[in-house]
N, C-alpha and C. Protein backbone atom coordinates (compact mmCIF):
# COMPACT_ATOMS: atom_id res chain seq x y z
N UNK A 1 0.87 -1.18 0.00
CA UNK A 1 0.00 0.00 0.00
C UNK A 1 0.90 1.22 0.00
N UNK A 2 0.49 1.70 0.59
CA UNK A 2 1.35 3.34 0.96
C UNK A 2 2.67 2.92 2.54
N UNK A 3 3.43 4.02 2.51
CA UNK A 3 4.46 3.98 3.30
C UNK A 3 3.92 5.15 4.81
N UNK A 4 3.00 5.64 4.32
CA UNK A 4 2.50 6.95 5.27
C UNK A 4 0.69 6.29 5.71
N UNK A 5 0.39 6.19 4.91
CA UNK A 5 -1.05 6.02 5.21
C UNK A 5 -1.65 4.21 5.16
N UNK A 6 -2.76 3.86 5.84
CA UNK A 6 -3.88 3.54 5.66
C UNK A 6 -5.13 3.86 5.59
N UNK A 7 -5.66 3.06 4.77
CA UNK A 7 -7.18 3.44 4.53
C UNK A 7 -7.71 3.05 5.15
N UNK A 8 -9.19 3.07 5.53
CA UNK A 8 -9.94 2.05 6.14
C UNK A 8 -11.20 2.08 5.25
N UNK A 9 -12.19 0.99 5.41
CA UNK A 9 -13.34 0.92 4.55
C UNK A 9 -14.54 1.12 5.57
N UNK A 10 -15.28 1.32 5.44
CA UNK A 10 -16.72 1.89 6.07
C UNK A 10 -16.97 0.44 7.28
N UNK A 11 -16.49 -0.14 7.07
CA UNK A 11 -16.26 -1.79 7.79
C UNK A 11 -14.56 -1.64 9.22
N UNK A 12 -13.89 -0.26 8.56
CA UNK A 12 -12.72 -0.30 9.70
C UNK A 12 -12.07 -1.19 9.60
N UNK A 13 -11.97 -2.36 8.48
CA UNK A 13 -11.14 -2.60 8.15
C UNK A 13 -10.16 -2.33 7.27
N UNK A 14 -8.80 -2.53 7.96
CA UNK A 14 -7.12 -1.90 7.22
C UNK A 14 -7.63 -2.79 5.52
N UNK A 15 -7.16 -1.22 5.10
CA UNK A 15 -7.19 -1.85 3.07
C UNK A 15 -5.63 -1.86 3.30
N UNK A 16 -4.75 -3.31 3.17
CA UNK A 16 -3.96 -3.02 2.92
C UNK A 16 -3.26 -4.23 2.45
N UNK A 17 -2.02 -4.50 1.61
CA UNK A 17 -1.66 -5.45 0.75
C UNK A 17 -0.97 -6.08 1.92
N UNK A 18 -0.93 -7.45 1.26
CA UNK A 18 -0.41 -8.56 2.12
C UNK A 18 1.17 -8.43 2.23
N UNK A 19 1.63 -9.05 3.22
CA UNK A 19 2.80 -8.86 4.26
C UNK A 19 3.47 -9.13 2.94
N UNK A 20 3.38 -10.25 2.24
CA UNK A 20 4.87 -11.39 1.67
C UNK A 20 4.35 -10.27 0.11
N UNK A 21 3.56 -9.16 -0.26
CA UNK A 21 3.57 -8.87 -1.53
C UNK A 21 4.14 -7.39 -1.27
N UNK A 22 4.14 -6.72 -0.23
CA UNK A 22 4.93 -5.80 0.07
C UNK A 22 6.25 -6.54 0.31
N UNK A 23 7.02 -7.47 1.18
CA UNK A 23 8.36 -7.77 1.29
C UNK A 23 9.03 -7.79 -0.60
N UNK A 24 8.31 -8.66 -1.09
CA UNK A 24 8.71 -8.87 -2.50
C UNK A 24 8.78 -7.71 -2.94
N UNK A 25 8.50 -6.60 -2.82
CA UNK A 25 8.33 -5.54 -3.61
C UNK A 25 9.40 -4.19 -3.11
N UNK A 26 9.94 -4.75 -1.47
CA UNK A 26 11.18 -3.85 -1.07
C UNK A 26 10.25 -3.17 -0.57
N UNK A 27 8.70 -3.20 -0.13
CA UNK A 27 8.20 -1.85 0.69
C UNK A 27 8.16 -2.51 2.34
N UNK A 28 8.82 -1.93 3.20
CA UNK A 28 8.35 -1.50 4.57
C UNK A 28 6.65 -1.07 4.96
N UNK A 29 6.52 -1.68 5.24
CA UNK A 29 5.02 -1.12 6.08
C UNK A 29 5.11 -0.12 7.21
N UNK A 30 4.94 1.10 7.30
CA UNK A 30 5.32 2.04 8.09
C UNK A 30 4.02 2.89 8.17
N UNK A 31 2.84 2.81 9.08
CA UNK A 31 1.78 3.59 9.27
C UNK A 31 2.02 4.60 10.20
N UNK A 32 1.78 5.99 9.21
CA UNK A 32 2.29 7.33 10.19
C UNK A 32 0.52 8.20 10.80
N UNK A 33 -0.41 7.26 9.36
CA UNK A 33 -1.66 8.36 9.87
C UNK A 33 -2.84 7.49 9.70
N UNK A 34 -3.87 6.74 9.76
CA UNK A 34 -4.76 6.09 9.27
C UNK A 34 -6.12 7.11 9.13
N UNK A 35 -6.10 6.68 8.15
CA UNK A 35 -7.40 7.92 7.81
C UNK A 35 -8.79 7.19 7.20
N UNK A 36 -10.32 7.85 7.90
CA UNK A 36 -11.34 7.52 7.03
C UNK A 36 -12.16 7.61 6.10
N UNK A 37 -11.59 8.64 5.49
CA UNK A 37 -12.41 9.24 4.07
C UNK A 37 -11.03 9.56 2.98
N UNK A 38 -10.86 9.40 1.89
CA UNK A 38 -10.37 9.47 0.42
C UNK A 38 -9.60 10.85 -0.07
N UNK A 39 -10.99 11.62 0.76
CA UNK A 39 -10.56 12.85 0.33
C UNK A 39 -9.43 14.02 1.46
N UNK A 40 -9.69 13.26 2.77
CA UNK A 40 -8.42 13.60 3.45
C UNK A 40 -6.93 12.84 3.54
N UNK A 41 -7.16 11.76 3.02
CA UNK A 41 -5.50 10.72 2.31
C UNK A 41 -5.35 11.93 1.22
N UNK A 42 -6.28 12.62 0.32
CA UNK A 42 -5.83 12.89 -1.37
C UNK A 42 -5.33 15.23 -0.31
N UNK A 43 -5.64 15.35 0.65
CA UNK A 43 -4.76 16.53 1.48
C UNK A 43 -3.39 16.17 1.38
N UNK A 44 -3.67 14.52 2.35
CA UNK A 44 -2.28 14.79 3.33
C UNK A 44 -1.48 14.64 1.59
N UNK A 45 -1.60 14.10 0.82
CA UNK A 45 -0.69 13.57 0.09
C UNK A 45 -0.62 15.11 -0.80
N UNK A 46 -1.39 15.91 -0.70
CA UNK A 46 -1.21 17.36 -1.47
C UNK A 46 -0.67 17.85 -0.56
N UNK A 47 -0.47 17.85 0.60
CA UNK A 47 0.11 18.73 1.92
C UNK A 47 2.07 18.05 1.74
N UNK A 48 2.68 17.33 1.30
CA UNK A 48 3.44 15.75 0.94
C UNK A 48 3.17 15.65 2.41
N UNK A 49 2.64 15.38 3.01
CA UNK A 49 2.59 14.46 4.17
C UNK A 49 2.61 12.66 4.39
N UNK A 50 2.55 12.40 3.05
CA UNK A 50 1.72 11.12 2.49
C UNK A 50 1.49 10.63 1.36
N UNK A 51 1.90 9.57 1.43
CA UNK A 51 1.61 8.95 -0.20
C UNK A 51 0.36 8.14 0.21
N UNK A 52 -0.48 7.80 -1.38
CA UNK A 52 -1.31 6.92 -0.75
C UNK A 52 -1.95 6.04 -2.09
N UNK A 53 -2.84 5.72 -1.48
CA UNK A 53 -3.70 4.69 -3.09
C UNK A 53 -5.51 5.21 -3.00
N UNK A 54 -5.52 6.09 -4.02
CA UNK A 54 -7.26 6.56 -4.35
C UNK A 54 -7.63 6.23 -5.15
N UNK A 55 -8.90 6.49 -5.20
CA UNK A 55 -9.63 6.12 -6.60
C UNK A 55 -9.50 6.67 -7.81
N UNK A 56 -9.53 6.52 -8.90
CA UNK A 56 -8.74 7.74 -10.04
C UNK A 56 -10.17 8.71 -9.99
N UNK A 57 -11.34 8.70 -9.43
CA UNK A 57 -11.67 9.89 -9.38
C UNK A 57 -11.22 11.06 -8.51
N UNK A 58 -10.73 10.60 -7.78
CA UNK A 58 -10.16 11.48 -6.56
C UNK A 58 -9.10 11.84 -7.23
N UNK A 59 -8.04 11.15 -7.41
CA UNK A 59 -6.33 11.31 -7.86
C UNK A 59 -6.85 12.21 -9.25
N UNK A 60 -7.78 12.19 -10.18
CA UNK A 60 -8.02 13.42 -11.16
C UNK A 60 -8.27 14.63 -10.66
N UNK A 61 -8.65 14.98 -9.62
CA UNK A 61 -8.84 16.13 -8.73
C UNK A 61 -8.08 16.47 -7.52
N UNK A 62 -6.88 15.95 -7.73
CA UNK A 62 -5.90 16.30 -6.50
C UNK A 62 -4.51 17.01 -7.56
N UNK A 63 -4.66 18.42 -7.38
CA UNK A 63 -3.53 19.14 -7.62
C UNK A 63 -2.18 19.31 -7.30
N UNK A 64 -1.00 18.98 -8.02
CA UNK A 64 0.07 19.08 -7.22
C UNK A 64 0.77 18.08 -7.20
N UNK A 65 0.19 16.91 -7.75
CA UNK A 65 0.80 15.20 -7.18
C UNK A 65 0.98 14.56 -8.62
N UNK A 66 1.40 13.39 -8.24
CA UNK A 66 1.95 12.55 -9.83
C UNK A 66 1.08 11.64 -9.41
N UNK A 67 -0.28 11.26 -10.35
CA UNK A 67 -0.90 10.13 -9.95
C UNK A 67 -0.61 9.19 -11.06
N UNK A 68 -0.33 7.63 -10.52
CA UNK A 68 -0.05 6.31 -11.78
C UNK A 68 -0.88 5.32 -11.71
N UNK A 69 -1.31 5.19 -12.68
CA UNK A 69 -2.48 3.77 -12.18
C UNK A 69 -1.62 2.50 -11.22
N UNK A 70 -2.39 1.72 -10.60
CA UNK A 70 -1.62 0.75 -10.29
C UNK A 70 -1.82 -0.64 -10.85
N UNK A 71 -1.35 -1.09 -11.50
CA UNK A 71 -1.24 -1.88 -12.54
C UNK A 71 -1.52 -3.48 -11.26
N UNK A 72 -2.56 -4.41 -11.82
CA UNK A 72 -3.07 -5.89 -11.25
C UNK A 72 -3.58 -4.99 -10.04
N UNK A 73 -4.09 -4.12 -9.49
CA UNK A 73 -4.75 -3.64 -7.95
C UNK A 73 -5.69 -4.48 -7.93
N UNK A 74 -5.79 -4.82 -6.83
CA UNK A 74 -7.27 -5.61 -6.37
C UNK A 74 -8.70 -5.27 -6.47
N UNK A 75 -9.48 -5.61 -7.35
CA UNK A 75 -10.64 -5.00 -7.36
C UNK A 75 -12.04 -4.87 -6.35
N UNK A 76 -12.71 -3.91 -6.00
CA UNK A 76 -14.10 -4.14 -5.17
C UNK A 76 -14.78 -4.31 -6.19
N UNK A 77 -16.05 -5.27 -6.01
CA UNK A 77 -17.72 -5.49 -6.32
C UNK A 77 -18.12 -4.52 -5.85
N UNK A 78 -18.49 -3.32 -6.21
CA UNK A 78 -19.88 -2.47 -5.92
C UNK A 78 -20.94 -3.58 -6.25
N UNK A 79 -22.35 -3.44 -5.06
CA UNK A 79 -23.45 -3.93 -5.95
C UNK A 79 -24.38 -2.08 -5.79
N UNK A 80 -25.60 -1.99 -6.52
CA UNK A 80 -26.53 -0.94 -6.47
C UNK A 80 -27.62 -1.60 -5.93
N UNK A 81 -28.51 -0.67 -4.93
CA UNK A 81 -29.66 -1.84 -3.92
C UNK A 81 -30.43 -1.00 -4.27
N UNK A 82 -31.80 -1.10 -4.52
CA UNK A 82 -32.99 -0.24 -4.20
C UNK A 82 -34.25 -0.41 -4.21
N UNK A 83 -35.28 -0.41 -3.74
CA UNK A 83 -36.42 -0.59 -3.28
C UNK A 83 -36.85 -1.25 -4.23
N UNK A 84 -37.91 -2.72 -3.72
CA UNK A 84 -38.40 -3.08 -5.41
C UNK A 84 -39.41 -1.95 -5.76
N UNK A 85 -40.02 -1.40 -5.01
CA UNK A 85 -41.32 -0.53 -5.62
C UNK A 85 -40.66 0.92 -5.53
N UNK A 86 -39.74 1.31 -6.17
CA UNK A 86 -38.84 2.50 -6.39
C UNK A 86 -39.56 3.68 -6.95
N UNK A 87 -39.19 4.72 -6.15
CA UNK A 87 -40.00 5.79 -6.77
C UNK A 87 -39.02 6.09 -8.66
N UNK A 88 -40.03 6.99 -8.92
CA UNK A 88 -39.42 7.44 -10.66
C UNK A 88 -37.93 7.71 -10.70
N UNK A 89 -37.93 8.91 -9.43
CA UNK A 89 -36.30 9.49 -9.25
C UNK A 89 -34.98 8.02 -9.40
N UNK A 90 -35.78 7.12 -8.32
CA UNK A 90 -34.47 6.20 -8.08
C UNK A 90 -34.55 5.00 -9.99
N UNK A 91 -35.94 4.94 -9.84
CA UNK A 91 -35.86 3.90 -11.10
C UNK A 91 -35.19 5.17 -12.20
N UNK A 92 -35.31 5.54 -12.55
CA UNK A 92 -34.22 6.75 -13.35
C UNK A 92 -32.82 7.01 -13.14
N UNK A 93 -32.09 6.85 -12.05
CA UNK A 93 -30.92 6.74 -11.47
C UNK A 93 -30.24 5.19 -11.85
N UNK A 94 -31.13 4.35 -11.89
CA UNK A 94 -31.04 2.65 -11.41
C UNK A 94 -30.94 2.37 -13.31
N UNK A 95 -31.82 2.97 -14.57
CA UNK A 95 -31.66 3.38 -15.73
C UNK A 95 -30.55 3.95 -16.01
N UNK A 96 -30.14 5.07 -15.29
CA UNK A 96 -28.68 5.45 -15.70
C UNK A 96 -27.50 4.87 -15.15
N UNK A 97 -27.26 4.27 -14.37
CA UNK A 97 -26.29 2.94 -13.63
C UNK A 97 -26.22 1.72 -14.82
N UNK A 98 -27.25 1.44 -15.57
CA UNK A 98 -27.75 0.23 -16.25
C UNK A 98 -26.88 0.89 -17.45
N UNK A 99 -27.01 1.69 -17.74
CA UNK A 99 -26.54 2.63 -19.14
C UNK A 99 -25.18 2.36 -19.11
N UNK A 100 -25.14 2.99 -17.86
CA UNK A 100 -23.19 3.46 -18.03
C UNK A 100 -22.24 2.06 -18.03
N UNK A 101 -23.17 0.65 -17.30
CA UNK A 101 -22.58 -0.41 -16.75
C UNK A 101 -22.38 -0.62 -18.39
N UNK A 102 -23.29 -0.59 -18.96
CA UNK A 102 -23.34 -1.29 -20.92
C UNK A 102 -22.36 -0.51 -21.31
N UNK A 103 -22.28 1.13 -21.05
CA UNK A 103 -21.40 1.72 -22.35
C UNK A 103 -20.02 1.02 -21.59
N UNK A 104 -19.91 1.25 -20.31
CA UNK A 104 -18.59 0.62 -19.66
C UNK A 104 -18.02 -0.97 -20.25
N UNK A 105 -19.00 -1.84 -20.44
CA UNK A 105 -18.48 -3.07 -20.73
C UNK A 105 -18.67 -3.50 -22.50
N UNK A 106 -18.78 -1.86 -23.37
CA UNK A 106 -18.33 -1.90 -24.80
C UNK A 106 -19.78 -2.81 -25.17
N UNK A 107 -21.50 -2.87 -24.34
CA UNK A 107 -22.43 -3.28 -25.23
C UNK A 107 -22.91 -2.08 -25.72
């Protein structure tokens, strides 16, 4: 992961790469700040307080920094939940999720 930070997930559990894939890789595990929201890791790391790992929507909106994809990262499952008897607003939202998932996977 990072040399300054952890993340945590809404669960408080440490996002963070396994012991033997950091050794292989020459990184030290060294936690200086653990933080719970995205957008105060994407400060400290504009402040250099911190390196870290965001989402590339965040890292497109953080000024100042060199962001690199990280090439094999581990992926999350989002799922989308919502009422079966959904008002218009959400079935319209739940339509545009459906959209973007198709243009996203090139149907």
């Amino acid at each position: 992961m990072c040399t300054s930070c952890t993340a945590r997930s809404s669960t408080s559990t440490p996002i963070t790469s396994a012991p033997s894939e950091r050794a292989a890789a020459g990184l030290a595990h060294q936690v200086r700040f653990e933080v719970n929201h995205v957008e105060l890791m994407a400060d400290f790391v504009m402040r250099g307080l911190a390196a870290g790992l965001v989402p590339e929507s965040v890292a497109a909106n953080v000024r100042g920094v060199v962001a690199i994809p990280v090439q094999d990262a581990p992926r999350r499952i989002l799922y989308a939940a919502w009422p079966k008897a959904a008002s218009p607003a959400a079935s319209a939202f739940v339509a545009l999720l459906r959209e973007g998932m198709d243009n996203s996977l090139g149907n």
